[in-house]
Structure formats: structure tokens, C-alpha cells
N, C-alpha and C. Protein backbone atom coordinates (compact mmCIF):
# COMPACT_ATOMS: atom_id res chain seq x y z
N UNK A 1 77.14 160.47 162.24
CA UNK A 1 77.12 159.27 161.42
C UNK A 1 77.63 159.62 160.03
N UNK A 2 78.88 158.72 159.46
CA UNK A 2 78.73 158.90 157.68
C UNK A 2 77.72 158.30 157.06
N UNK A 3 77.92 159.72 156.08
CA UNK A 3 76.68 159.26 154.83
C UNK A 3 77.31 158.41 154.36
N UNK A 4 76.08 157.67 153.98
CA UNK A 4 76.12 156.37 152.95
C UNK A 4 76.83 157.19 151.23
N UNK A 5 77.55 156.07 150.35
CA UNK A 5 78.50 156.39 149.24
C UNK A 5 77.79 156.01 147.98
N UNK A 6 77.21 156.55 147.56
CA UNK A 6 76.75 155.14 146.09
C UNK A 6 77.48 154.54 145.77
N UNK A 7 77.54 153.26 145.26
CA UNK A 7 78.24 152.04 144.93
C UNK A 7 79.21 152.84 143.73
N UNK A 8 78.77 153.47 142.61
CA UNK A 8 79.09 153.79 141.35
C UNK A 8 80.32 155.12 142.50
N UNK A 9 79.94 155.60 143.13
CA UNK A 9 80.76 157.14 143.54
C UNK A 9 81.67 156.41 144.30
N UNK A 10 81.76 155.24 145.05
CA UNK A 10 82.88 154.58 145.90
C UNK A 10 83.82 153.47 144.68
N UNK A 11 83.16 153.49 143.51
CA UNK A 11 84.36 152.57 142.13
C UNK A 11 84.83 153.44 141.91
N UNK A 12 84.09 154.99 141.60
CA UNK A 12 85.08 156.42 140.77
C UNK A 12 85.97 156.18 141.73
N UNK A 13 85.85 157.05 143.00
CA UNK A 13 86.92 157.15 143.96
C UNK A 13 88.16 156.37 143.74
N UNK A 14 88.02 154.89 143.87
CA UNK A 14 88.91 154.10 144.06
C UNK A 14 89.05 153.72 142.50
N UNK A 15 89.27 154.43 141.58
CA UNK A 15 89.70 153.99 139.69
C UNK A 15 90.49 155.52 140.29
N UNK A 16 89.87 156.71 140.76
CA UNK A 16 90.74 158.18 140.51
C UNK A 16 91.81 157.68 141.37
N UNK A 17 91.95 157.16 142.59
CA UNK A 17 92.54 156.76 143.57
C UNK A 17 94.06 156.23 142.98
N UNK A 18 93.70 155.18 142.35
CA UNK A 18 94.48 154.22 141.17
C UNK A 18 95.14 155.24 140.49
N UNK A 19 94.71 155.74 139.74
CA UNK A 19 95.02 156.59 138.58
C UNK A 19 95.65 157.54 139.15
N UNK A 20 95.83 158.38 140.43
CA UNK A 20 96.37 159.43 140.51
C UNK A 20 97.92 158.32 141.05
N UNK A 21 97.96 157.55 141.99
CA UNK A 21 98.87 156.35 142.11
C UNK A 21 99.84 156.24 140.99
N UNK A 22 98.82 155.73 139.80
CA UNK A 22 99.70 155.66 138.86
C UNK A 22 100.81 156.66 137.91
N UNK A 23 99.70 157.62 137.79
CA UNK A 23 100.30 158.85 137.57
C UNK A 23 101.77 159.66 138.35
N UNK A 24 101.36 159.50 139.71
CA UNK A 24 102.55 159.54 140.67
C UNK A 24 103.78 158.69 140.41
N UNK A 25 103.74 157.59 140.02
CA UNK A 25 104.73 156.19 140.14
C UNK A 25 105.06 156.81 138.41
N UNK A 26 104.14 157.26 137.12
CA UNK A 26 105.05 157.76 136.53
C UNK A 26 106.09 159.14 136.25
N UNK A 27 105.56 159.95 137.03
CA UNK A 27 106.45 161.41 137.49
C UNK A 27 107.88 160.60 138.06
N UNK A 28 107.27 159.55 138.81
CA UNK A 28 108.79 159.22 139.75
C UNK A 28 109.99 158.27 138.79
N UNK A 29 108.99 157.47 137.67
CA UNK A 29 109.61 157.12 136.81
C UNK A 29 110.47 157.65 135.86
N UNK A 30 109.66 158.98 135.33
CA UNK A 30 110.70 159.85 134.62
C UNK A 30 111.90 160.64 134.91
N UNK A 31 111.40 160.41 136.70
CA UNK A 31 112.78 161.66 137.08
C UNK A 31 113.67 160.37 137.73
N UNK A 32 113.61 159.52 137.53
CA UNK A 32 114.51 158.18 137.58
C UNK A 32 115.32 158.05 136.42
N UNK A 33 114.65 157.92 135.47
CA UNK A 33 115.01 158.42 134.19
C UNK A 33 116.10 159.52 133.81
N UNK A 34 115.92 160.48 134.48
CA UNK A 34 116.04 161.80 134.15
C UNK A 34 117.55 161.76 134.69
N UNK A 35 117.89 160.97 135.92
CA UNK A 35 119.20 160.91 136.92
C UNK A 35 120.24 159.59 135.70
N UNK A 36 119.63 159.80 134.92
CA UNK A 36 120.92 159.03 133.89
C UNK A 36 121.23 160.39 132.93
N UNK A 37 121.19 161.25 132.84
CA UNK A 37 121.76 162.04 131.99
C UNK A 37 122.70 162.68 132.36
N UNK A 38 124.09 163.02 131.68
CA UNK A 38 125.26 163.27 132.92
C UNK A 38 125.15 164.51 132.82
N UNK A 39 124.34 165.33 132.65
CA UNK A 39 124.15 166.98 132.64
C UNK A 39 123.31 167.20 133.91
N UNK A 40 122.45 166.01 134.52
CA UNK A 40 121.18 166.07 135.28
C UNK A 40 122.35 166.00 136.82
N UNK A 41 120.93 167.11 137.94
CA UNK A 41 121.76 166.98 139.09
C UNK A 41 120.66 165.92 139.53
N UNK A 42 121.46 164.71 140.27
CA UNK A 42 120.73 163.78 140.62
C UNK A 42 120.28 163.99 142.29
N UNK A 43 121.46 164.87 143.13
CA UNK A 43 120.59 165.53 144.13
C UNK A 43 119.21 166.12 143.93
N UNK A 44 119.02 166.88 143.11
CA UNK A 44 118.13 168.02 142.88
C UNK A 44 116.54 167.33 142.57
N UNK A 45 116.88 166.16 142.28
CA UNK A 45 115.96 165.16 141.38
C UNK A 45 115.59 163.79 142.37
N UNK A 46 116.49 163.86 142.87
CA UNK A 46 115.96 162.65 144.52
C UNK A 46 115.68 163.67 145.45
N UNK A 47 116.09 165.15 145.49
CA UNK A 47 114.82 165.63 146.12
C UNK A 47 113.47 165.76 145.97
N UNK A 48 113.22 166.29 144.68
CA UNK A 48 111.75 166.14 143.67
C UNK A 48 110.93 164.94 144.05
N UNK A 49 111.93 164.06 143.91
CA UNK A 49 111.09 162.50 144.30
C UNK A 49 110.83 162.78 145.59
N UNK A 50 111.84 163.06 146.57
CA UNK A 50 111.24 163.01 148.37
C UNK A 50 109.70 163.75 148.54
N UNK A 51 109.81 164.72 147.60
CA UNK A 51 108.73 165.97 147.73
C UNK A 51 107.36 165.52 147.51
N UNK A 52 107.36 164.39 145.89
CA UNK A 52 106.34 164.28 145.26
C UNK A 52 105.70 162.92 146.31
N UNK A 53 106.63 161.96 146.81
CA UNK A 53 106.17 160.45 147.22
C UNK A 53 105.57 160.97 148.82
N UNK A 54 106.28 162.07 149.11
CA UNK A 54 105.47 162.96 150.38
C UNK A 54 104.20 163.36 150.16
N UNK A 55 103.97 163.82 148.99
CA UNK A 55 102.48 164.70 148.40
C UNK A 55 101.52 163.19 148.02
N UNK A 56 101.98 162.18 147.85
CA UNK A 56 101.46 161.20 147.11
C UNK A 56 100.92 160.39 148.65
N UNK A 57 101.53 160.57 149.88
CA UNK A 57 101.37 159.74 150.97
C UNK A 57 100.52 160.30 152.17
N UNK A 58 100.05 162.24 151.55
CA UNK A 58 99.70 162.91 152.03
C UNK A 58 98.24 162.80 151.57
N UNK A 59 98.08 162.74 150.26
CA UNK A 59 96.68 162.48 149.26
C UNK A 59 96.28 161.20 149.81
N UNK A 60 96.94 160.31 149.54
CA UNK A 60 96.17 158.73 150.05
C UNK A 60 95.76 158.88 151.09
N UNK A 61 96.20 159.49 152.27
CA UNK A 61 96.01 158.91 153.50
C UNK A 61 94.59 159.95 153.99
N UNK A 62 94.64 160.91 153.27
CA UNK A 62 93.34 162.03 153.98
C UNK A 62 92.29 161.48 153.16
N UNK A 63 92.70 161.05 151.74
CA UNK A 63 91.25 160.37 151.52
C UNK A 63 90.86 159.28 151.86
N UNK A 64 92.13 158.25 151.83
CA UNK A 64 91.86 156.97 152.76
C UNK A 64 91.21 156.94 153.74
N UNK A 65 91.23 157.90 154.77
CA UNK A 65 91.07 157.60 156.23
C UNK A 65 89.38 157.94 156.36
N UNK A 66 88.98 159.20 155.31
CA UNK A 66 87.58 159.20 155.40
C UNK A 66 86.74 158.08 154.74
N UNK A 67 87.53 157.51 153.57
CA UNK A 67 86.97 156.19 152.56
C UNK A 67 86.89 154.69 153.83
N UNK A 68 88.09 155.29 154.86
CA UNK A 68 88.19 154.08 155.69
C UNK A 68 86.58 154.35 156.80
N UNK A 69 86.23 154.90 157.04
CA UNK A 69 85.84 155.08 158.40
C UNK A 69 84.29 155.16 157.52
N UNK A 70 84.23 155.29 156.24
CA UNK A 70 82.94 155.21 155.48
C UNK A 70 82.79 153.52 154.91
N UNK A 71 83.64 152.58 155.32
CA UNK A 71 84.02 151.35 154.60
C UNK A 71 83.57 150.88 155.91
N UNK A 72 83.92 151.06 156.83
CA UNK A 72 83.96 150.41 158.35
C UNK A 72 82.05 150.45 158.48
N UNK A 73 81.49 151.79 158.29
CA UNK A 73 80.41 151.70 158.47
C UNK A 73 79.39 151.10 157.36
N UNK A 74 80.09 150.77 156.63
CA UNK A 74 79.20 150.02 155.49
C UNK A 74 79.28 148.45 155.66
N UNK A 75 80.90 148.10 156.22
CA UNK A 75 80.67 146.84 156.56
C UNK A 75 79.58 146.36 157.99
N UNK A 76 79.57 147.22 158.97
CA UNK A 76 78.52 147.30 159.73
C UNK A 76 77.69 147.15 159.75
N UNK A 77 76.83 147.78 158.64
CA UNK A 77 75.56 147.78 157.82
C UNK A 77 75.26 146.63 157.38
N UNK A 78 76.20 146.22 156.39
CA UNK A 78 75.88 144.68 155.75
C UNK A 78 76.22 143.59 156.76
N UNK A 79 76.89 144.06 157.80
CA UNK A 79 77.25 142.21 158.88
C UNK A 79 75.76 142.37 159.10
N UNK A 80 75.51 143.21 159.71
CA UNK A 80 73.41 143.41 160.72
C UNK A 80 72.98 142.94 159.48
N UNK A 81 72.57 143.37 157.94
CA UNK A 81 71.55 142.52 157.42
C UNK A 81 72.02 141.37 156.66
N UNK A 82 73.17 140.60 156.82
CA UNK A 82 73.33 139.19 156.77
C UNK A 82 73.28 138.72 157.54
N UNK A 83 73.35 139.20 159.10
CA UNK A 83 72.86 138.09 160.33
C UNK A 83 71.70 138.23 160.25
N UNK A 84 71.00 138.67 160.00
CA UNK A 84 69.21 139.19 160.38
C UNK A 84 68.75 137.98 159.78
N UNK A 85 69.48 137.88 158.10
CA UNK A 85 68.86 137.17 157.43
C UNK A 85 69.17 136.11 157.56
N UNK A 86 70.40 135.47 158.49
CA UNK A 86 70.79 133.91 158.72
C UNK A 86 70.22 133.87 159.90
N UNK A 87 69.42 134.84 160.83
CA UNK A 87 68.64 134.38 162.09
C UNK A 87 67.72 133.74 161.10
N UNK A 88 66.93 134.78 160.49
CA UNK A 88 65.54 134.36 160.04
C UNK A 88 65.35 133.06 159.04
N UNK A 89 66.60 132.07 158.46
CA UNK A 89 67.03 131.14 157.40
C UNK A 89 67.03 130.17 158.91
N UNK A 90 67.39 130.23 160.45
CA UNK A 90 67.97 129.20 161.26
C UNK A 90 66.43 128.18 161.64
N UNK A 91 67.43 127.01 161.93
CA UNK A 91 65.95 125.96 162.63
C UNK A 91 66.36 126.55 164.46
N UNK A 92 66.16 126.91 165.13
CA UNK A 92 66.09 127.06 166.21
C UNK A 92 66.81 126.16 167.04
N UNK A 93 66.40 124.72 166.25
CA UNK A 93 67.03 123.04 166.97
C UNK A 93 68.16 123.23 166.79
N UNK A 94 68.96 123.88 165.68
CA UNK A 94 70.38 123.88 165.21
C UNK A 94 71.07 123.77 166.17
N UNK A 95 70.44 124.80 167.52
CA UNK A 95 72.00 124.67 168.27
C UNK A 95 71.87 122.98 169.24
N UNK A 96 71.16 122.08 168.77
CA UNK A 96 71.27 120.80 169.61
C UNK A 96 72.54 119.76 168.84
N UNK A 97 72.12 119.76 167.41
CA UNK A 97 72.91 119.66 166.58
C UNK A 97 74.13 119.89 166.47
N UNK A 98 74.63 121.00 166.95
CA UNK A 98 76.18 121.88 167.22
C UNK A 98 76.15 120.98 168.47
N UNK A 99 75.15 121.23 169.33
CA UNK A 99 75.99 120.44 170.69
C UNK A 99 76.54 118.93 170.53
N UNK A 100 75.63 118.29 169.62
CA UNK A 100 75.89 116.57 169.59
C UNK A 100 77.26 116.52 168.77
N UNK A 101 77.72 117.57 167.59
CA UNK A 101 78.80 117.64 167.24
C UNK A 101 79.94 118.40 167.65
N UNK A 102 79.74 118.56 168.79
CA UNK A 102 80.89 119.22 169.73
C UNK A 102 81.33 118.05 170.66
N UNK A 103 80.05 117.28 171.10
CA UNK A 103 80.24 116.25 171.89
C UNK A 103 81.03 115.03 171.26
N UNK A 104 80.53 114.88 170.18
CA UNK A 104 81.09 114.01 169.09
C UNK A 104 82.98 114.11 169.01
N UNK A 105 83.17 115.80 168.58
CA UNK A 105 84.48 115.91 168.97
C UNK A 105 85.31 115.79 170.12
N UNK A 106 84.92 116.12 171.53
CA UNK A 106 84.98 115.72 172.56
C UNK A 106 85.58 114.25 172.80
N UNK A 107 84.57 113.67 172.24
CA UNK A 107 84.43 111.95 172.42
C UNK A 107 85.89 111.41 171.86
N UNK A 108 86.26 111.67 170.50
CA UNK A 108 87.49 111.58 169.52
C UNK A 108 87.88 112.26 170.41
N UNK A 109 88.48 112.99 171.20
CA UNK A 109 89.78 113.56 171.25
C UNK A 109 89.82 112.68 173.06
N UNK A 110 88.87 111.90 173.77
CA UNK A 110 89.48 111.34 174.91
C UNK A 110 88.87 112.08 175.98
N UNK A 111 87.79 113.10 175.62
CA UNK A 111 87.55 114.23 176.72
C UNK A 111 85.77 113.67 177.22
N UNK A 112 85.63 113.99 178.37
CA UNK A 112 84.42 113.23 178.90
C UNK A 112 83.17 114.21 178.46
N UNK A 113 82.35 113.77 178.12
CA UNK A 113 80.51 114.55 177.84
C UNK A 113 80.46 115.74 178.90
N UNK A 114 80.10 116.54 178.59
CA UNK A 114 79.66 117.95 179.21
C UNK A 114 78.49 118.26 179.57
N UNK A 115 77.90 117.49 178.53
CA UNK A 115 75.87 117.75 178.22
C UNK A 115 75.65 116.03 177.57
N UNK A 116 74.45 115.69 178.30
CA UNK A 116 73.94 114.74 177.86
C UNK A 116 72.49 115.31 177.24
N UNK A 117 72.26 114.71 175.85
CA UNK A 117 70.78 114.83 175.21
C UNK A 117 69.60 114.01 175.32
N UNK A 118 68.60 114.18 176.36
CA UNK A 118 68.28 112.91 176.27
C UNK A 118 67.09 113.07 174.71
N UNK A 119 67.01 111.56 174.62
CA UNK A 119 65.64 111.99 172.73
C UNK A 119 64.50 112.41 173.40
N UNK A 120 63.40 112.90 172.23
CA UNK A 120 62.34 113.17 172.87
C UNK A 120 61.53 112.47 173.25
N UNK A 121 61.47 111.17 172.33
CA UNK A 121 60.81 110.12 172.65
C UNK A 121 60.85 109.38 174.13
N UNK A 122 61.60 109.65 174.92
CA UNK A 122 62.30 109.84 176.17
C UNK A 122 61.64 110.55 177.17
N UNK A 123 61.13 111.78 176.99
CA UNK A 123 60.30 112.49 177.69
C UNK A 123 58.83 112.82 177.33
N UNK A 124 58.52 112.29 176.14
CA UNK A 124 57.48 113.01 175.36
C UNK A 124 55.85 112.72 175.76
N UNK A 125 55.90 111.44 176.81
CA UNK A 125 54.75 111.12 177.29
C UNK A 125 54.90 112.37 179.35
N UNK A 126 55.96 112.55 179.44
CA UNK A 126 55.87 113.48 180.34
C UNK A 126 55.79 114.81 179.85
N UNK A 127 56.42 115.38 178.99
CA UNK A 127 55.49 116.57 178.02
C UNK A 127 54.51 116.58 177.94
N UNK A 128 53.83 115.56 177.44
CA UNK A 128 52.20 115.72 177.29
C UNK A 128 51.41 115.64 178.53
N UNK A 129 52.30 115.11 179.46
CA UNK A 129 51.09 115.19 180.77
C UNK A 129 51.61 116.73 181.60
N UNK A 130 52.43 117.05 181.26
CA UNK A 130 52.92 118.40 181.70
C UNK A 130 51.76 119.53 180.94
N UNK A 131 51.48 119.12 180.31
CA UNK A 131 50.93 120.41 179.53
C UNK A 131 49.30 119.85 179.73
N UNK A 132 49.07 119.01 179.55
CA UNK A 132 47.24 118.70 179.94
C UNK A 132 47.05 119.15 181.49
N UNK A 133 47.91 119.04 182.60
CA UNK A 133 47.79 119.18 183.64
C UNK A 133 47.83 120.93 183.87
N UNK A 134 48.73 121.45 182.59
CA UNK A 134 48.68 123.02 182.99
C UNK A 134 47.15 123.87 182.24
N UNK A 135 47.41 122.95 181.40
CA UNK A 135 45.50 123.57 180.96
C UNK A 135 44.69 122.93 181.44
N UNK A 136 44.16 122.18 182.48
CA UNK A 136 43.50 121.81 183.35
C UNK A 136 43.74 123.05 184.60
N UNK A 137 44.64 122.76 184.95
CA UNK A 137 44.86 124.14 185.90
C UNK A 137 44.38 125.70 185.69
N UNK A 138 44.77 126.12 184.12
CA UNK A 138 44.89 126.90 183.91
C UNK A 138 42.93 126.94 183.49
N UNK A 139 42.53 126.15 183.23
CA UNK A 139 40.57 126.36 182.66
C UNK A 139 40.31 126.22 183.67
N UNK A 140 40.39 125.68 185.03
CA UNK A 140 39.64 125.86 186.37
C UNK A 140 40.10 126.77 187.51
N UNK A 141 41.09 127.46 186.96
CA UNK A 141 41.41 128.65 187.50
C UNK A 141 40.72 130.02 186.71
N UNK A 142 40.17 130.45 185.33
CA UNK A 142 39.30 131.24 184.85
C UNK A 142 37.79 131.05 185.14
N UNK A 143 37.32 129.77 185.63
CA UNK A 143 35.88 129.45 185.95
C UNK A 143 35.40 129.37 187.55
N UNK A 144 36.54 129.34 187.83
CA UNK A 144 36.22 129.77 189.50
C UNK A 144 36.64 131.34 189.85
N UNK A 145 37.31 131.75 189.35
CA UNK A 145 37.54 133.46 189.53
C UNK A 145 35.85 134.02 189.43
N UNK A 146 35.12 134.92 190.22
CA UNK A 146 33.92 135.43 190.12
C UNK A 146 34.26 136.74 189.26
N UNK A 147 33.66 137.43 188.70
CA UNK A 147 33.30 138.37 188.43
C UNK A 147 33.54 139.86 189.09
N UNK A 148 34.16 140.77 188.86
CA UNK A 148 34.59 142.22 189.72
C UNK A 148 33.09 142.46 189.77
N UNK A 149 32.01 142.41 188.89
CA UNK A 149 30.18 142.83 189.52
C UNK A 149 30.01 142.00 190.56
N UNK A 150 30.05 140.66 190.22
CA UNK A 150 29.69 139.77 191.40
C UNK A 150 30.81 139.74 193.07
N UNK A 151 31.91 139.95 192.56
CA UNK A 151 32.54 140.12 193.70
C UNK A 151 32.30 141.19 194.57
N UNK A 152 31.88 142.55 193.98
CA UNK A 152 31.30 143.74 194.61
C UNK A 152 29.91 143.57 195.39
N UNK A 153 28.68 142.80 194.57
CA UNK A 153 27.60 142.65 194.94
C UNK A 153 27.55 141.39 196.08
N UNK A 154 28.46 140.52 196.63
CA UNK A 154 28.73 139.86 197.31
C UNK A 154 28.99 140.47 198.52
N UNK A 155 29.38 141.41 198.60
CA UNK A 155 29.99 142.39 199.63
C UNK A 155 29.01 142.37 201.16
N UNK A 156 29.17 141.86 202.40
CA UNK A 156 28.39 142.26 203.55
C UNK A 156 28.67 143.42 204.21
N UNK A 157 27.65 144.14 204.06
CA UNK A 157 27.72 145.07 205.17
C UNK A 157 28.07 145.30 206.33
N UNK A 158 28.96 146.31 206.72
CA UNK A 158 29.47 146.07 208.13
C UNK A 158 28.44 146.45 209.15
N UNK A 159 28.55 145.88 210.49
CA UNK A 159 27.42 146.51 211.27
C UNK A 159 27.68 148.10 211.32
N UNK A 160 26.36 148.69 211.65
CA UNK A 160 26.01 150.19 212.05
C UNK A 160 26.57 150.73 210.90
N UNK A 161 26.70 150.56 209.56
CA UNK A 161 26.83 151.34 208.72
C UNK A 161 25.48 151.34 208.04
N UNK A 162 25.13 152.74 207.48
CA UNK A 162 24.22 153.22 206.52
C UNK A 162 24.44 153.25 205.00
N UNK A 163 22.69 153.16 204.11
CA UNK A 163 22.89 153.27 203.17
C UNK A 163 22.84 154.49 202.85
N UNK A 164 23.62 155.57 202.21
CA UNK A 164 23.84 156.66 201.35
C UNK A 164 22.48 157.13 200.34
N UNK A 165 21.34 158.36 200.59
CA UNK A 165 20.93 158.21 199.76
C UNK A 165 21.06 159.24 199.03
């Protein structure tokens, strides 16, 4: 796993980053410069440049690639605790909402319902008898269960067996 960067040590990086950039772009400036003087060999000096924009593409990219793969895991980090925190911000109902406005779009564009919603008010007297009927079930199913003592002490003896003393 990469280590985590401090915020302040991942701005240096990327200001030295800049700065050595810049620094580079002015070396290349001066020996741009330098190919107007008619004493100057301008071969000798667009080689210099091939050499330096090579050294300059060689630096970016080895620190890039570890800054990259330390960026990748930081964005990682922060997607998990901004979803965490838009689970824990959601109404649960939301996604009925998304459905009635999907359906909605549906509807505008000519395309037939997928899902019908019915309201609750609709079912809500069968909810309630759904659920009195399961705790009815469910309290006369704990009061008729006997007891593991009483179920043991219930026990008949088989014939021709003895008691153990």
C-alpha cells in the first residue's frame, strides 16, 4: 500500500515540480537565444536542447508516476468517505422517488411504465393486518412451546427399563 502524503508535502512537490519545469523551459530559452549569434553552432545547441527536454521528460515522469499512483489512492480514500457520508445523509424512500421520476421520463418520451407504485394508503389497512396477525402468531407460538425442564420431566418411561441408582 502507499503511504499517505501530507497535504503541505504533496503542494511542495507540485510548486518544486513547477519550478524545476520552469527552470527547464528557461535553459531552453536561453539556448534559443543563444542560436541567433552568428559565432554560435546551432547544431551543437539543438542538441543541448534534445539532451536537456530528454532529462526534463525523464524527471517528470519517475516522479509523476509515483505522485500518480499516490493520487489514485487518495482519490480512493476520499470517494469511500464521501459515499459513506451520502449513505448516512440518504432517506432510504429516495430510491421510490428516482423510480416515479424515471417513470415520469418514460411517460414524455412515449415509452410504456415498467413499475407501477401503488400509495400506501392503498395497502396500509393490509399492512396492519399483516403484522397483528404475525404477532399473534408469533405470542402463541412462545406460550405454547414447554420448557426443555418440563419437556424432559414429561418423558415416559419405556417398558423394562430401570432406574439407575
Amino acid at each position: 500500500m502507499i503511504r499517505q502524503v501530507p497535504r503541505f508535502q504533496k503542494l511542495r512537490f507540485y510548486e518544486s515540480l513547477f519550478l524545476w519545469n520552469q527552470g527547464v523551459d528557461q535553459v531552453i530559452a536561453t539556448l534559443r537565444g543563444m542560436e541567433k549569434f552568428p559565432f554560435a553552432r546551432k547544431e551543437a545547441l539543438q542538441h543541448a536542447e534534445a539532451e536537456i527536454e530528454e532529462l526534463r521528460a525523464e524527471v517528470n515522469a519517475d516522479f509523476l508516476e509515483d505522485m500518480t499512483d499516490r493520487e489514485l489512492d487518495d482519490g480512493g480514500r476520499f470517494s469511500k468517505q464521501r459515499r459513506a457520508y451520502e449513505i448516512k445523509r440518504e432517506d432510504p424512500d429516495d430510491v421510490y422517488i428516482d423510480v416515479l421520476r424515471r417513470e415520469e421520463q418514460r411517460k414524455r418520451q412515449g415509452l410504456p411504465q415498467r413499475i407501477g407504485i401503488i400509495p400506501y394508503s392503498t395497502v396500509a389497512d393490509d399492512e396492519t393486518r399483516i403484522e397483528e396477525e404475525h404477532e399473534r402468531v408469533h405470542q402463541h407460538s412462545k406460550r405454547s412451546k414447554p420448557t426443555p425442564r418440563a419437556r424432559n420431566g414429561n418423558r415416559k418411561k419405556a417398558p423394562g427399563s430401570r432406574k439407575l441408582s
